[in-house]
Structures are given as C-alpha cells and as structure tokens.
PDB file of N, CA and C in Angstrom:
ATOM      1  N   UNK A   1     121.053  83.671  85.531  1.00  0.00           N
ATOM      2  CA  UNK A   1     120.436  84.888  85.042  1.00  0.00           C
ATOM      3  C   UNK A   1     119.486  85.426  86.110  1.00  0.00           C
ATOM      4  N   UNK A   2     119.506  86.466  86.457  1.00  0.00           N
ATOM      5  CA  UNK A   2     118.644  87.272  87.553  1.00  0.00           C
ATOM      6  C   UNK A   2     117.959  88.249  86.810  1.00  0.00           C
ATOM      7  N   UNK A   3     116.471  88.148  87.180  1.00  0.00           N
ATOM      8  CA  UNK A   3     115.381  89.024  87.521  1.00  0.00           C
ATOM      9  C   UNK A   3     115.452  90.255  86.660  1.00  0.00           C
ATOM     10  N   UNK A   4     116.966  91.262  87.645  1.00  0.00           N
ATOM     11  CA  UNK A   4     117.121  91.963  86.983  1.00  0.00           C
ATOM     12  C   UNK A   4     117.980  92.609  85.976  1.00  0.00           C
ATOM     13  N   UNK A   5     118.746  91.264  85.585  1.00  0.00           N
ATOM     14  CA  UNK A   5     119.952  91.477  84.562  1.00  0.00           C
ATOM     15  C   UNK A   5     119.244  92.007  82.934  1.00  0.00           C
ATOM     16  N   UNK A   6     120.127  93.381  83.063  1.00  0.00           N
ATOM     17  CA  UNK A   6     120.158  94.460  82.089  1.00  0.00           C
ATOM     18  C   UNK A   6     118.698  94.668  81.824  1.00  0.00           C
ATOM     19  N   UNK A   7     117.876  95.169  82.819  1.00  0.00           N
ATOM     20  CA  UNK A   7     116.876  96.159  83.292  1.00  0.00           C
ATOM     21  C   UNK A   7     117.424  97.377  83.961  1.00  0.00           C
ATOM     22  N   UNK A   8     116.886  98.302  83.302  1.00  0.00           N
ATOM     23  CA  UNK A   8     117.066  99.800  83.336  1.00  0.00           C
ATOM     24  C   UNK A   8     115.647  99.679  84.623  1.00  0.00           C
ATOM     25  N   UNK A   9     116.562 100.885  86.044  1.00  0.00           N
ATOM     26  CA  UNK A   9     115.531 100.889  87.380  1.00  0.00           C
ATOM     27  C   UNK A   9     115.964 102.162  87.761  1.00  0.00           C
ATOM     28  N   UNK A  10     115.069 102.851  88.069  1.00  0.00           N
ATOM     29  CA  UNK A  10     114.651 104.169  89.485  1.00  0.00           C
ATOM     30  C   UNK A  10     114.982 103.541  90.601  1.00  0.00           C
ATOM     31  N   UNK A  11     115.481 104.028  91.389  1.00  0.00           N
ATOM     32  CA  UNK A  11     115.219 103.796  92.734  1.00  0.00           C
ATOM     33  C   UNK A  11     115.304 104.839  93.616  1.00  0.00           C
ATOM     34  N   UNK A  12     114.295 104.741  94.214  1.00  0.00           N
ATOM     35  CA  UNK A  12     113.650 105.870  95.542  1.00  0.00           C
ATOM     36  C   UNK A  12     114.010 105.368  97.104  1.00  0.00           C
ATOM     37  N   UNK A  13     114.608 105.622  97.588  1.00  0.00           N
ATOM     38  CA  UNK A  13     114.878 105.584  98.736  1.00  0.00           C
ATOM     39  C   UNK A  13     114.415 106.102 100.002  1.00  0.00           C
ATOM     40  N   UNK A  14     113.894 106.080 100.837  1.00  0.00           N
ATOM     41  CA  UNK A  14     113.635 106.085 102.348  1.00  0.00           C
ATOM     42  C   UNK A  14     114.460 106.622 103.372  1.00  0.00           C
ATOM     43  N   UNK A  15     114.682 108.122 103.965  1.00  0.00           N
ATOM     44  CA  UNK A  15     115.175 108.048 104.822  1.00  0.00           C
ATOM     45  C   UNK A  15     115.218 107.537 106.107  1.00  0.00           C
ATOM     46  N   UNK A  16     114.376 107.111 106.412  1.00  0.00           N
ATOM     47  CA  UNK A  16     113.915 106.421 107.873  1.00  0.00           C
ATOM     48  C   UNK A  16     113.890 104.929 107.677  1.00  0.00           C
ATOM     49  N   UNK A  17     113.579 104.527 106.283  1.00  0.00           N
ATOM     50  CA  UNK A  17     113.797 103.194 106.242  1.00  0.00           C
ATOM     51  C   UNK A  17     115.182 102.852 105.104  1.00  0.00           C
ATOM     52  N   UNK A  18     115.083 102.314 103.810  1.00  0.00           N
ATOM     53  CA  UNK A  18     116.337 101.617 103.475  1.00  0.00           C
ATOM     54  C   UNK A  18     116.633 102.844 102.254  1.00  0.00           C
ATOM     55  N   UNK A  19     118.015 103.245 102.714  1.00  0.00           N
ATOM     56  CA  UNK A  19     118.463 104.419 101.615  1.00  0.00           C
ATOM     57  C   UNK A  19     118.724 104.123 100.154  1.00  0.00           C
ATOM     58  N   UNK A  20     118.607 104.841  99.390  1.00  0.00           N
ATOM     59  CA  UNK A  20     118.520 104.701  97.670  1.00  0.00           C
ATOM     60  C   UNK A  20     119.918 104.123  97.840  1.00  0.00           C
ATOM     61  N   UNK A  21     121.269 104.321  98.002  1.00  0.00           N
ATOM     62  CA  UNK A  21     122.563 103.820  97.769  1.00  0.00           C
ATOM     63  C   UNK A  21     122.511 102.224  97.934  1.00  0.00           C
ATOM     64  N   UNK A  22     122.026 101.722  99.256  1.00  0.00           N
ATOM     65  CA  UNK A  22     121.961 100.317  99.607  1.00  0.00           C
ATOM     66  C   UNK A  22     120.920  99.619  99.187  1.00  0.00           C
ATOM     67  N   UNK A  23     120.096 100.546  98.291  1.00  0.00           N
ATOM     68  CA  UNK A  23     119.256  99.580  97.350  1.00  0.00           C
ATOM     69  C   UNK A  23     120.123  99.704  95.781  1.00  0.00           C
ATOM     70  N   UNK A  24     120.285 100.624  95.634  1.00  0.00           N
ATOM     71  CA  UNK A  24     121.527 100.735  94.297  1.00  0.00           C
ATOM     72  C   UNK A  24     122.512  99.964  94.171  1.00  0.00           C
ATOM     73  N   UNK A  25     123.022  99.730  94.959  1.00  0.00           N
ATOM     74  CA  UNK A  25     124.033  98.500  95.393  1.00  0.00           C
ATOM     75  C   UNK A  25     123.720  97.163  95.199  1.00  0.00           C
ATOM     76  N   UNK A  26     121.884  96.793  95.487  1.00  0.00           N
ATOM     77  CA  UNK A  26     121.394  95.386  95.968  1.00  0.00           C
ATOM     78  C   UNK A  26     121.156  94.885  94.096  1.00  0.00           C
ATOM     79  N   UNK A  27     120.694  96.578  93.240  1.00  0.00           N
ATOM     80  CA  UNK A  27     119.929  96.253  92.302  1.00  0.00           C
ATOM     81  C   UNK A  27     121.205  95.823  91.159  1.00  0.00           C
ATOM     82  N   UNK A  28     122.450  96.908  91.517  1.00  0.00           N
ATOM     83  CA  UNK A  28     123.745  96.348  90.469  1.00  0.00           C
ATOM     84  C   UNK A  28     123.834  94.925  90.691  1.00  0.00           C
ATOM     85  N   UNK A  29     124.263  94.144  91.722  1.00  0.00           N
ATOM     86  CA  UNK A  29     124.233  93.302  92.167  1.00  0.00           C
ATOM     87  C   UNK A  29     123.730  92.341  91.059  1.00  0.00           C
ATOM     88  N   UNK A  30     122.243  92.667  91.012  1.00  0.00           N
ATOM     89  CA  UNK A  30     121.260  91.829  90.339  1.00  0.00           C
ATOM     90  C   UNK A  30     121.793  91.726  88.789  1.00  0.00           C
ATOM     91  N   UNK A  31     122.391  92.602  88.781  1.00  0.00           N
ATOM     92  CA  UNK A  31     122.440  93.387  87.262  1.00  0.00           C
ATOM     93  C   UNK A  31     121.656  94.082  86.403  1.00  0.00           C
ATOM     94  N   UNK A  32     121.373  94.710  87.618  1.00  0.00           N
ATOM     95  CA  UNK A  32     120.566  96.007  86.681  1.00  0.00           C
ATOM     96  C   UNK A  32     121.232  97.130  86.433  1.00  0.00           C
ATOM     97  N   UNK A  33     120.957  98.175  85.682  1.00  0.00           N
ATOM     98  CA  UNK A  33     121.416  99.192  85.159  1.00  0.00           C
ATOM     99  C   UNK A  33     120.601 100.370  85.649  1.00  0.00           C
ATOM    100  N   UNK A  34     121.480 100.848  86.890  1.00  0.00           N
ATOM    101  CA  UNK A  34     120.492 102.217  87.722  1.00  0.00           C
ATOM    102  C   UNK A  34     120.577 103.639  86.973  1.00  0.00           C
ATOM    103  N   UNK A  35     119.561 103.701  86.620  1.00  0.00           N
ATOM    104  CA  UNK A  35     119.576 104.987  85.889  1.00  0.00           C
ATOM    105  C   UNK A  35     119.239 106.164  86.740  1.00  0.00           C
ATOM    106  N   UNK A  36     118.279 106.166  87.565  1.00  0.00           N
ATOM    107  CA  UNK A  36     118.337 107.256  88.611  1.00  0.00           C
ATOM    108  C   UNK A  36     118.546 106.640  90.579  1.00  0.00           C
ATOM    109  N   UNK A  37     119.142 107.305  91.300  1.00  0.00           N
ATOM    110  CA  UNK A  37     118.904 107.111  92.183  1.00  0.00           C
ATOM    111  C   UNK A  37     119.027 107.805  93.455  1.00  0.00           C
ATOM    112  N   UNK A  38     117.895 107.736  94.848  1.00  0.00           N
ATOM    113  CA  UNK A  38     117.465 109.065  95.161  1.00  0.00           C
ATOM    114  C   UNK A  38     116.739 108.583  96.396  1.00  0.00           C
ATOM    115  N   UNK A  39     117.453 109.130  97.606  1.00  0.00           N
ATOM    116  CA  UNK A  39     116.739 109.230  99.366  1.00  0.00           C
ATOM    117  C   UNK A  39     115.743 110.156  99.276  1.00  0.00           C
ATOM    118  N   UNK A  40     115.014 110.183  99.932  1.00  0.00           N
ATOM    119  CA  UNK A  40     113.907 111.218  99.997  1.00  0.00           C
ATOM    120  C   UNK A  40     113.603 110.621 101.241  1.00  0.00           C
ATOM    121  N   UNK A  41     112.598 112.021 101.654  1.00  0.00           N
ATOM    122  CA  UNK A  41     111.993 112.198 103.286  1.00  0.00           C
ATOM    123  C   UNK A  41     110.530 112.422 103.170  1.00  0.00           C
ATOM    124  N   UNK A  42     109.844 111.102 103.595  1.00  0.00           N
ATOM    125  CA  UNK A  42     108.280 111.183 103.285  1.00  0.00           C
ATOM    126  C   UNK A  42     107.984 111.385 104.624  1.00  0.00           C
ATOM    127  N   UNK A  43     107.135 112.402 104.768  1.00  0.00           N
ATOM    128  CA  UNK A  43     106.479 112.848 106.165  1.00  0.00           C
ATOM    129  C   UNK A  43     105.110 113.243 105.740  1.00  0.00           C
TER     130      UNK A  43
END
C-alpha cells in the first residue's frame, strides 16, 4: 500500500524544473487519483 493510494492530488508543475506530466505519471504510479494537472512558468 503506498502513501498515495486513492488520494485525490493537484499537481503544479515547473517549467524550468520537473513538468506537471512527469510528476502525474510519478503520482498514478503511487496510486493516486490526479484530479488537476498543470506546468506553469514562475518568474
């Protein structure tokens, strides 16, 4: 059982550092349930 099995998660992503998809990917994985997910450009 993992951490995040069947937890509902946001994920915000980093363009310069790790993008929302390859954290979306890490969090299914876990088994979580991505409800939003989203790169953004913090400057």
């Amino acid at each position: 059982m993992s951490i995040l099995s069947g937890k509902k998660v946001i994920i915000i992503g980093d363009r310069d550092g790790i993008p929302g998809p390859a954290i979306e990917e890490c969090a299914k994985t876990a088994g979580a349930d991505v409800v939003y997910s989203s790169t953004e450009c913090f400057v």
